[in-house]
N, C-alpha and C. Protein backbone atom coordinates (compact mmCIF):
# COMPACT_ATOMS: atom_id res chain seq x y z
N UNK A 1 0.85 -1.16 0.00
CA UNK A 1 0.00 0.00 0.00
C UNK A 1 0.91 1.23 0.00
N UNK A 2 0.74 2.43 -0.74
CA UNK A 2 1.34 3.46 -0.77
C UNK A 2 0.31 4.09 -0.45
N UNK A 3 1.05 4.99 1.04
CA UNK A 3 0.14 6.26 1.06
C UNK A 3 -0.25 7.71 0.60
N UNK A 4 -1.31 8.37 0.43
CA UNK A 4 -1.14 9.30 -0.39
C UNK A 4 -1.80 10.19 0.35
N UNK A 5 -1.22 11.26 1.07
CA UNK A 5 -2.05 12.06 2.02
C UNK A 5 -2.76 13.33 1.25
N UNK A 6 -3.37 14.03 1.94
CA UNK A 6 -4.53 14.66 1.40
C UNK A 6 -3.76 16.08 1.00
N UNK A 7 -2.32 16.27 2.09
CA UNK A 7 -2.31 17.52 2.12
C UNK A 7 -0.39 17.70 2.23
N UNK A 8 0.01 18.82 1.66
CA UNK A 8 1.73 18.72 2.08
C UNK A 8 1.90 18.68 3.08
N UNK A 9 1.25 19.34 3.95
CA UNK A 9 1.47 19.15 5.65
C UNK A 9 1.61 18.18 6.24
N UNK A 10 0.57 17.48 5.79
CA UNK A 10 0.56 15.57 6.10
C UNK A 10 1.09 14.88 5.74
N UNK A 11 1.88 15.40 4.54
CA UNK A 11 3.29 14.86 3.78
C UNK A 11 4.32 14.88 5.22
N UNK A 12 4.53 15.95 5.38
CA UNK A 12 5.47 16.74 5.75
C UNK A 12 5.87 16.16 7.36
N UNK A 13 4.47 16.39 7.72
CA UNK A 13 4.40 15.44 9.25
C UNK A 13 5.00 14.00 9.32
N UNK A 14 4.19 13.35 8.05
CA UNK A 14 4.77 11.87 8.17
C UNK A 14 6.18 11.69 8.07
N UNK A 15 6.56 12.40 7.55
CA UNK A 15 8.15 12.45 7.50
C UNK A 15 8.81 12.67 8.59
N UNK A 16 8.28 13.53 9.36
CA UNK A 16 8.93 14.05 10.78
C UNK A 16 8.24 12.57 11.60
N UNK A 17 7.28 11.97 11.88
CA UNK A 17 7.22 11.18 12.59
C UNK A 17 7.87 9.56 11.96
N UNK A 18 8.18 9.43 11.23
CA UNK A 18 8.96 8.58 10.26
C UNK A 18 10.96 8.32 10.99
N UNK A 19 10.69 9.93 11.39
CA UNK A 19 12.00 10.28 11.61
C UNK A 19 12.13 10.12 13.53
N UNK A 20 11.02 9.78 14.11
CA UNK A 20 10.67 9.93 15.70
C UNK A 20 11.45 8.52 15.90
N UNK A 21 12.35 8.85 17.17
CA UNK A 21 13.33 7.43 17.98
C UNK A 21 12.10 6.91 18.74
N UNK A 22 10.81 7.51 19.08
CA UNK A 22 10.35 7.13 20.37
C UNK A 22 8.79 7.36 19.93
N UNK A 23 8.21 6.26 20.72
CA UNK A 23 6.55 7.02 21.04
C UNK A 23 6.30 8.11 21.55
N UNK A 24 7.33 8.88 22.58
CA UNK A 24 7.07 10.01 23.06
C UNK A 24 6.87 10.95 22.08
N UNK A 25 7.91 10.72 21.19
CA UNK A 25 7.95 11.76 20.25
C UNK A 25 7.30 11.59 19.31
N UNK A 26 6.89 10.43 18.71
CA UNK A 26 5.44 10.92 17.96
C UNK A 26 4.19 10.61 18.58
N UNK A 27 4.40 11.17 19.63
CA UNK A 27 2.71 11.70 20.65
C UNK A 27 3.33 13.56 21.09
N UNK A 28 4.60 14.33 20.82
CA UNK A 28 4.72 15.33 21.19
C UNK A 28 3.93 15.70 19.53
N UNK A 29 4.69 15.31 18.37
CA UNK A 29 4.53 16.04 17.23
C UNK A 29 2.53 15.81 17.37
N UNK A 30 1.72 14.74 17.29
CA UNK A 30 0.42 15.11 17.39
C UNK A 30 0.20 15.96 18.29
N UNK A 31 0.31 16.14 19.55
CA UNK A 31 -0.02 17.58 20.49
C UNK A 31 0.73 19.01 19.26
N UNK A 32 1.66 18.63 18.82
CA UNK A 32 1.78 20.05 18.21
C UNK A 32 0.95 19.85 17.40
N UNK A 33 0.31 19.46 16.21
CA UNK A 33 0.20 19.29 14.56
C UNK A 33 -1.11 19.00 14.64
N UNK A 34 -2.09 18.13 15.70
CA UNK A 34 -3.18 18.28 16.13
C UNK A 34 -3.64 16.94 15.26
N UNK A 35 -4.98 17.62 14.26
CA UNK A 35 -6.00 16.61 13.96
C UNK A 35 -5.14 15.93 12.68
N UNK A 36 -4.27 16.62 11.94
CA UNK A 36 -3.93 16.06 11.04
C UNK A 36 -2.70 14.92 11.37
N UNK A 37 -1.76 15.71 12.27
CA UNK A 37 -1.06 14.49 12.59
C UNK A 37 -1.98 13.11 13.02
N UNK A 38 -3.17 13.22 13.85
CA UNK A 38 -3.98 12.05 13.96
C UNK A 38 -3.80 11.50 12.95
N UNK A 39 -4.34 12.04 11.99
CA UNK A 39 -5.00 11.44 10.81
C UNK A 39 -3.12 10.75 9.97
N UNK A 40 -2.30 11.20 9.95
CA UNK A 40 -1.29 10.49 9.44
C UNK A 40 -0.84 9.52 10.22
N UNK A 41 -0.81 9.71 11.43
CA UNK A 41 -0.60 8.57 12.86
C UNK A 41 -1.40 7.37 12.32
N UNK A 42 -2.54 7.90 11.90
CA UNK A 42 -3.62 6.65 11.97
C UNK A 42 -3.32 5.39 10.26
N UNK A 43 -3.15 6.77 9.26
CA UNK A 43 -2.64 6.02 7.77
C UNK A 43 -1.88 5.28 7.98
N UNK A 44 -0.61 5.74 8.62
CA UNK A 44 0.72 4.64 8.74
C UNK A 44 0.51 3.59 9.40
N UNK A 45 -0.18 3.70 10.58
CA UNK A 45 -0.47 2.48 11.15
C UNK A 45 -1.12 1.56 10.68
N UNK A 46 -2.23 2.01 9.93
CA UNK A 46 -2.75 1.15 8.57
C UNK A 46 -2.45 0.48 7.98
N UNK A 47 -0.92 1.15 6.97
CA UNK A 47 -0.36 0.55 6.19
C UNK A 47 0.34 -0.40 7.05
N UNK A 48 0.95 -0.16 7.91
CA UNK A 48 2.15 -1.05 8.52
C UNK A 48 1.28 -2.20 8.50
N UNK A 49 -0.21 -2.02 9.31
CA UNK A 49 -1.40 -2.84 10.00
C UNK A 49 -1.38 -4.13 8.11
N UNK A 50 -1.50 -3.33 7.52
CA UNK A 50 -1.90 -4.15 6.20
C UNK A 50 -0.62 -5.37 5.37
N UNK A 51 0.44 -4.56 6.17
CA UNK A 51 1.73 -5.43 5.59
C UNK A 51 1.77 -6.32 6.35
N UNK A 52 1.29 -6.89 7.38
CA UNK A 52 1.07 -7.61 8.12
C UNK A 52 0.31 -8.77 7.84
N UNK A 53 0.73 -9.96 7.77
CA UNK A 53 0.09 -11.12 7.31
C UNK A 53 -0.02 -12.15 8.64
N UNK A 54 0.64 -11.99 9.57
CA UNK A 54 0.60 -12.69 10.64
C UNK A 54 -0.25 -12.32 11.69
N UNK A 55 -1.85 -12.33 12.29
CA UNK A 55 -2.50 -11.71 12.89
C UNK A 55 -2.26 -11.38 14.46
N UNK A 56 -1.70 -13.28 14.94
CA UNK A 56 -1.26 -13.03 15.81
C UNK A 56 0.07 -12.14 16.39
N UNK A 57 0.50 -11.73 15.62
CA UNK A 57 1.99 -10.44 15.49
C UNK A 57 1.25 -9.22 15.84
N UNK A 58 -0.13 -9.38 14.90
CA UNK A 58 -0.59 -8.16 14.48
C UNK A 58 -1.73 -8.10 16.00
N UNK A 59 -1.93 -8.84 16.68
CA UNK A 59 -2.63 -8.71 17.43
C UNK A 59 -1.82 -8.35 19.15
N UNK A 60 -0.43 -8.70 19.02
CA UNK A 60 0.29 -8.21 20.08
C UNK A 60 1.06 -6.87 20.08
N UNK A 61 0.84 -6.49 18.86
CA UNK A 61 1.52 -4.97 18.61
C UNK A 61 0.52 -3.83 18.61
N UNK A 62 -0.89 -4.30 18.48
CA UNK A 62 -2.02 -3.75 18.87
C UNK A 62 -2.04 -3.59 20.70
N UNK A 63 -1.99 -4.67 20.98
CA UNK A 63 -1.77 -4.36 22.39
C UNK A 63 -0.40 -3.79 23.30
N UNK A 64 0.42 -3.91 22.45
CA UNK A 64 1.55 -3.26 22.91
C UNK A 64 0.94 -1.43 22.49
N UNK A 65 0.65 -1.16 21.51
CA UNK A 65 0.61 0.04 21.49
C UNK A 65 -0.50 0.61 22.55
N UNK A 66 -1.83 -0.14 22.84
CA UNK A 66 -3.05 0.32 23.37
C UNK A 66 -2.08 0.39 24.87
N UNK A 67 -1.26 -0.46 25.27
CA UNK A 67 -1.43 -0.16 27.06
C UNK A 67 0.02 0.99 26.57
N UNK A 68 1.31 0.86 25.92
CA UNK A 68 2.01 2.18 25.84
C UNK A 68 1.21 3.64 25.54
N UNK A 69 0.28 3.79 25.16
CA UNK A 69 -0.50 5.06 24.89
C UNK A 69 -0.99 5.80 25.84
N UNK A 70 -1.44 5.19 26.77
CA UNK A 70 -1.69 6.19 27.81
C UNK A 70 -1.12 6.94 28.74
């Protein structure tokens, strides 16, 4: 899947969170960048979600992210 965002900004973001060492840091860039970083947070995870053929992989990295998020 190639993503194709709506907007350069959302270009622009994904790149900067592409570029994040840490979850912290791409949960600072959404507090800055707001609804759109959501919305690229959410594409990538998608795609990654879709390259994924192994469910059970895909079902512990779901939960790794849900309890790191809060």
């Amino acid at each position: 899947m190639d993503i194709k965002f709506a907007t350069v900004r959302q270009s622009q973001i994904a790149d900067l969170m592409w570029e994040a060492q840490t979850n912290e840091e791409v949960h600072k860039l959404i507090n800055h960048f707001g609804h759109d970083a959501v919305v690229v947070y959410h594409m990538m995870l998608a795609q990654y979600f879709d390259d994924i053929k192994d469910t059970a992989e895909a079902s512990e990295i779901l939960r790794n992210i849900s309890n790191n998020g809060r």
